[in-house]
Protein backbone atom coordinates (compact mmCIF):
# COMPACT_ATOMS: atom_id res chain seq x y z
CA UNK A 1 0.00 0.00 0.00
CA UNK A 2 0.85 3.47 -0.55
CA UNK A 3 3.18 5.70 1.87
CA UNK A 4 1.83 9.31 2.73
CA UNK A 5 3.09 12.20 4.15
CA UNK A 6 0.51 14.56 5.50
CA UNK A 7 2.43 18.13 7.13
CA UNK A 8 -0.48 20.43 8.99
CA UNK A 9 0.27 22.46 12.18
CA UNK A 10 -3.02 21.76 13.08
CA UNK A 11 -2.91 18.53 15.32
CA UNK A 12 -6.49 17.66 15.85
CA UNK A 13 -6.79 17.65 12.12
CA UNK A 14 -3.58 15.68 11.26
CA UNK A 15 -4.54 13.23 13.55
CA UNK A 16 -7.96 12.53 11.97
CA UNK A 17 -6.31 13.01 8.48
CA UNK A 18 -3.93 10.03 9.59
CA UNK A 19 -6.25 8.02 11.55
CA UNK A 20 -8.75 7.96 8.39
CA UNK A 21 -5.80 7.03 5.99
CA UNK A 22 -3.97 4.27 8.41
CA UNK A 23 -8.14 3.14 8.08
CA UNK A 24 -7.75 2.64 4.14
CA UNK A 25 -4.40 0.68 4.66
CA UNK A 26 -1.80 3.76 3.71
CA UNK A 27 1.23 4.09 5.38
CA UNK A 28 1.38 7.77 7.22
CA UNK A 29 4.16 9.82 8.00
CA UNK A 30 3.31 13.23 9.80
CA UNK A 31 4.66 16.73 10.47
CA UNK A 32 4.27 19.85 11.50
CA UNK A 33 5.78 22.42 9.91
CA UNK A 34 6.70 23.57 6.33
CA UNK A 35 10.38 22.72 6.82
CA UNK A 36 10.10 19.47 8.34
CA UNK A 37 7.63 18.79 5.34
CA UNK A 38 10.67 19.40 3.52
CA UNK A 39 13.03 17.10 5.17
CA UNK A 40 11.09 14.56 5.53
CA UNK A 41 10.25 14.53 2.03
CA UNK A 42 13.76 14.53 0.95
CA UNK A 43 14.23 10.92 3.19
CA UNK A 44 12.18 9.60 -0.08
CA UNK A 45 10.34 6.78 -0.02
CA UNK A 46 6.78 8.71 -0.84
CA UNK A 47 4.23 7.86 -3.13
CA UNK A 48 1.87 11.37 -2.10
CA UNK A 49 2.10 14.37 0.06
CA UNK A 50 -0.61 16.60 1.83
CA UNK A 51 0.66 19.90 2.53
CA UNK A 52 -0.78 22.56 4.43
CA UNK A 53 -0.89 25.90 3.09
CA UNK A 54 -0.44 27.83 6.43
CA UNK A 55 2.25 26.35 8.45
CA UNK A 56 5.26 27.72 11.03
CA UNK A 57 8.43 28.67 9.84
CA UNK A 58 8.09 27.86 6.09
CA UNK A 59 4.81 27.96 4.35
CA UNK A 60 3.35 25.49 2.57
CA UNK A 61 3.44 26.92 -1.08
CA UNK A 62 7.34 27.53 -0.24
CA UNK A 63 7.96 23.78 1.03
CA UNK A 64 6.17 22.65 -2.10
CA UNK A 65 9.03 25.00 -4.54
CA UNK A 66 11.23 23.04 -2.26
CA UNK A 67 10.44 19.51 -2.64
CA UNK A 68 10.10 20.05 -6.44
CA UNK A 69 13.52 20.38 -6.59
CA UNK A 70 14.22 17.26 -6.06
CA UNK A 71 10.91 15.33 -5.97
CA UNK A 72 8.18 14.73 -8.86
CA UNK A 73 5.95 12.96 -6.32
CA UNK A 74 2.12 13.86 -6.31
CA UNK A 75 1.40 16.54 -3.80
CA UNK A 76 -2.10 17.74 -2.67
CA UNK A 77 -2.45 21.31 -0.96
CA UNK A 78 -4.95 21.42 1.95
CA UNK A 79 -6.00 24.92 2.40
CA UNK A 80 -8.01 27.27 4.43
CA UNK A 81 -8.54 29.72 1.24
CA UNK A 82 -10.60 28.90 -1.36
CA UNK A 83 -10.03 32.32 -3.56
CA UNK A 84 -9.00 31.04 -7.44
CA UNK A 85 -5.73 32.85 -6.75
CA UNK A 86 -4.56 30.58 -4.36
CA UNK A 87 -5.36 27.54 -5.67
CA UNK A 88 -3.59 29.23 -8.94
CA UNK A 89 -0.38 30.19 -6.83
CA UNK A 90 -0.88 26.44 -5.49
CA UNK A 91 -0.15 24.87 -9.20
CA UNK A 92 2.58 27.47 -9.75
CA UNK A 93 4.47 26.10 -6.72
CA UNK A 94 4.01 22.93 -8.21
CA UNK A 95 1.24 20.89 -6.38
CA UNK A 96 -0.60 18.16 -8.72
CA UNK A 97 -4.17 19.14 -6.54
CA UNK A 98 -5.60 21.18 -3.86
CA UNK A 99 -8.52 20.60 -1.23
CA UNK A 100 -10.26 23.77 0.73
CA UNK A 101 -11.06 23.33 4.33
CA UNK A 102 -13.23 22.55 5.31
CA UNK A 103 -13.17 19.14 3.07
CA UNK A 104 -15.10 15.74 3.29
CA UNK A 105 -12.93 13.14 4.30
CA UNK A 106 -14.38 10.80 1.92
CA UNK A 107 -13.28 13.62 -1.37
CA UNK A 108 -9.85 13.86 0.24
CA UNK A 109 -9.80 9.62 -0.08
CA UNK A 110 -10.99 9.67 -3.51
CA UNK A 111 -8.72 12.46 -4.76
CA UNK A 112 -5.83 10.70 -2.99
CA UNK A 113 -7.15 7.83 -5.16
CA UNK A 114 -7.42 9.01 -8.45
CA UNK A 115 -3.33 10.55 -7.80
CA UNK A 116 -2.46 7.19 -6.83
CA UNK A 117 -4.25 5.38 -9.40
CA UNK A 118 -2.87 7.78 -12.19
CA UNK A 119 0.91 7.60 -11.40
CA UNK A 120 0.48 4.00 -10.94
CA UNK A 121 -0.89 3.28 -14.13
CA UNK A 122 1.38 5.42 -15.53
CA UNK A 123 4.21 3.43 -13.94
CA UNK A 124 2.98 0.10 -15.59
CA UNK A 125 3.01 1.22 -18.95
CA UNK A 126 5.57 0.13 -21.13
CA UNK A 127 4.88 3.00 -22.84
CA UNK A 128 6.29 1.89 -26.20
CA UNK A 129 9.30 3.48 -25.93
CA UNK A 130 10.82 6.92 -26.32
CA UNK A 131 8.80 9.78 -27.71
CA UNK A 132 10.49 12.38 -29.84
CA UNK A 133 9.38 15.94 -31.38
CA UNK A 134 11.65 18.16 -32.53
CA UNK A 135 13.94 19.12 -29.53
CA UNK A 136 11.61 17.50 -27.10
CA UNK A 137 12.38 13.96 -25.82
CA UNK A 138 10.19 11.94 -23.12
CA UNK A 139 11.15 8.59 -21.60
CA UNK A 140 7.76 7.14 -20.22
CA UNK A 141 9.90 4.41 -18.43
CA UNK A 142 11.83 6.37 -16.37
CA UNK A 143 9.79 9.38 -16.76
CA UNK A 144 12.80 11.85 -17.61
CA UNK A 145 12.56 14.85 -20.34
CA UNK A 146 14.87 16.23 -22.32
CA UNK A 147 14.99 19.60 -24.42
CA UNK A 148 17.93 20.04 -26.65
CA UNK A 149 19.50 17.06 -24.99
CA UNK A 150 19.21 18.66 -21.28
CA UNK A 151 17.10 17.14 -18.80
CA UNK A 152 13.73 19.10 -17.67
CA UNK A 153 12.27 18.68 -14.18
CA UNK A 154 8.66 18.16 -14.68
CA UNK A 155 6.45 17.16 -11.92
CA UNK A 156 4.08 14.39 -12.25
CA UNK A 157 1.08 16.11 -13.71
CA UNK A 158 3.21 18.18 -16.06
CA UNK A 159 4.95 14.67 -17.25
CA UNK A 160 1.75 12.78 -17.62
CA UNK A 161 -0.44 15.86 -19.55
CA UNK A 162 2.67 15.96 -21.69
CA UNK A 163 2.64 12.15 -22.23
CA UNK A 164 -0.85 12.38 -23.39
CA UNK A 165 -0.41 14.91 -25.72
CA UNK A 166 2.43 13.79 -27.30
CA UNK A 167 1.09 10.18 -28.13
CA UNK A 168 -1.57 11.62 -30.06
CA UNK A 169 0.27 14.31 -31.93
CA UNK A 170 -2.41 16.61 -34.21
CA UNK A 171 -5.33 15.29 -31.67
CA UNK A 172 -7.40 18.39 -29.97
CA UNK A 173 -8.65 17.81 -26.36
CA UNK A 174 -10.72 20.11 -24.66
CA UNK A 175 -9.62 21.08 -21.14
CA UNK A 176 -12.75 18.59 -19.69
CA UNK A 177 -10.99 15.71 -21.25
CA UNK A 178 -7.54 16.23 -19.99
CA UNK A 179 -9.07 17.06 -16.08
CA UNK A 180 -11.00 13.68 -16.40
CA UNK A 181 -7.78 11.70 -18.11
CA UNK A 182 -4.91 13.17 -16.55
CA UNK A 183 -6.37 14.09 -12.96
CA UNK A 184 -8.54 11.17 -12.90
CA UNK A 185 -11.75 12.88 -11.88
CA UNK A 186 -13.98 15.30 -12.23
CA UNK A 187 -12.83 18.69 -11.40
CA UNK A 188 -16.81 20.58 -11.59
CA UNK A 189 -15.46 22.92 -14.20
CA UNK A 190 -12.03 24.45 -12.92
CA UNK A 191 -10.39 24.30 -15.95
CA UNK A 192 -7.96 26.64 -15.22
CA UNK A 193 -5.96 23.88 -13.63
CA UNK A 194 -5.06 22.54 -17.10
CA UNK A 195 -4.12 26.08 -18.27
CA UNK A 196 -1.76 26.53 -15.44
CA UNK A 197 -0.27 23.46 -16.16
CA UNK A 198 0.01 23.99 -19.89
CA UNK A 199 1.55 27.19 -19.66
CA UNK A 200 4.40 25.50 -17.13
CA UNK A 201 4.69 22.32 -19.36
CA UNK A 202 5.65 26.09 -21.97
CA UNK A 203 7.77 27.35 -19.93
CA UNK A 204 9.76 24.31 -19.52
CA UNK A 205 10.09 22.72 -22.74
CA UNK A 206 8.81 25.31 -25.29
CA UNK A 207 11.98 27.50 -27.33
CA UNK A 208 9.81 30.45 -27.07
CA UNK A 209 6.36 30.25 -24.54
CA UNK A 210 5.00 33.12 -25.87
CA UNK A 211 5.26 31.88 -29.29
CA UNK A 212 4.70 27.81 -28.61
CA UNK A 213 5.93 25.36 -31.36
CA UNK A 214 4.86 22.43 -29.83
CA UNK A 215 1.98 22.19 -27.57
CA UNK A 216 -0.04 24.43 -29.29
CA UNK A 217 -3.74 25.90 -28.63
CA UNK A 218 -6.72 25.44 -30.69
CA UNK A 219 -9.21 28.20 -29.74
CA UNK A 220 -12.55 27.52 -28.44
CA UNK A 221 -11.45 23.64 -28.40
CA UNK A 222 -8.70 22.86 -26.23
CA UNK A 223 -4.68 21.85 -26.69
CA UNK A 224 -2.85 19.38 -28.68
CA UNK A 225 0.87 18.90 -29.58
CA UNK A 226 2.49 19.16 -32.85
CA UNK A 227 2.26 16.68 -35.52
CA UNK A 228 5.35 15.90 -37.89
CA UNK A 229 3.09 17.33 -40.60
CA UNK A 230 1.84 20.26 -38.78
């Protein structure tokens, strides 16, 4: 079963959190604080994180930058704040999802789920080998990118959206399609999520981001990447 970290200063709540999880057969690691999220994250050895967003010493948007630098695992944000802007700011830091508070116990389960279910599947795949186009390389099998022969940190919703798009080069799909096949669920019409992510995926691996060659927008419809006859 699956190991969790879960990092909240508020103890009544972390203990639930963990007590409800340890219930489902996870494995739990806690914390309390935005560095010790960090550190304990760097030990390894995680298949998801919760993070809170408000937390002593080192918040939890800043522990998230930090784990991304050396981490592509799945991280959910638990916040307080539900205003679009933070949940925004949330995806720029890197997190994969994000949960206001108050939350049902039983959506934080099945979000925790469909994260779990996604990067496993995504593990199993063979994959059919390497995918190339242009300067852009992905390795499915070890999940590693590549733009003009330099490796690219993406983080696991960044890798799998681009994995999607790239094994159906020319294909158009609309921002529902890649909430319900890359997040694994339905996301009640925040599709702003994929644009976040899209325009990171651009920053990353595009030449210009402004001026995309690759994964390029169809307006009105949705995104798609570049065929070798587009």
């Amino acid at each position: 079963m699956a190991k969790i970290l879960v990092v909240d200063d508020e103890k009544v709540l972390l203990k639930g959190i963990k007590f409800n999880l340890e219930n489902e057969g996870y494995e739990v690691v806690t914390g309390g604080d935005g560095e010790e999220a960090v550190e304990l994250a760097r030990s390894g050895g995680f298949d998801l994180i919760l993070l809170d967003l408000m937390m002593p010493k080192i918040d939890g948007l800043q522990a998230c930058m930090r784990i991304r630098e050396f981490s592509t695992v799945p991280i959910i944000m638990l916040t307080a704040k539900g205003e679009d802007a933070d949940k925004l700011m949330g995806f720029e830091c890197g997190a994969d999802d994000y949960v206001t508070k108050p939350f049902n116990i039983l959506e934080l389960k099945a979000r925790i789920r469909a994260l779990l279910r996604r990067s496993a599947s995504t593990e199993r795949q063979e994959g059919g080998g390497r995918l190339t186009c242009g300067a852009i390389v992905l390795e499915p099998d070890t999940r590693s990118a590549w733009k003009n022969g330099e490796a690219v940190e993406l983080t696991a919703k960044e890798f799998d959206l681009t994995e999607l798009l790239m094994r159906s080069p020319g294909r158009v799909y609309s921002r529902e399609s890649l909430l319900n096949i890359v997040w694994g669920y339905e996301y009640a019409g925040d599709y702003r999520t994929v644009d976040v992510h899209v325009r990171r995926v651009r920053e990353k691996l595009e030449p210009d981001p402004a001026n995309p060659e690759y994964l390029r927008t169809k307006w009105g419809v949705g995104y798609y990447f570049k065929s070798e006859r587009a």
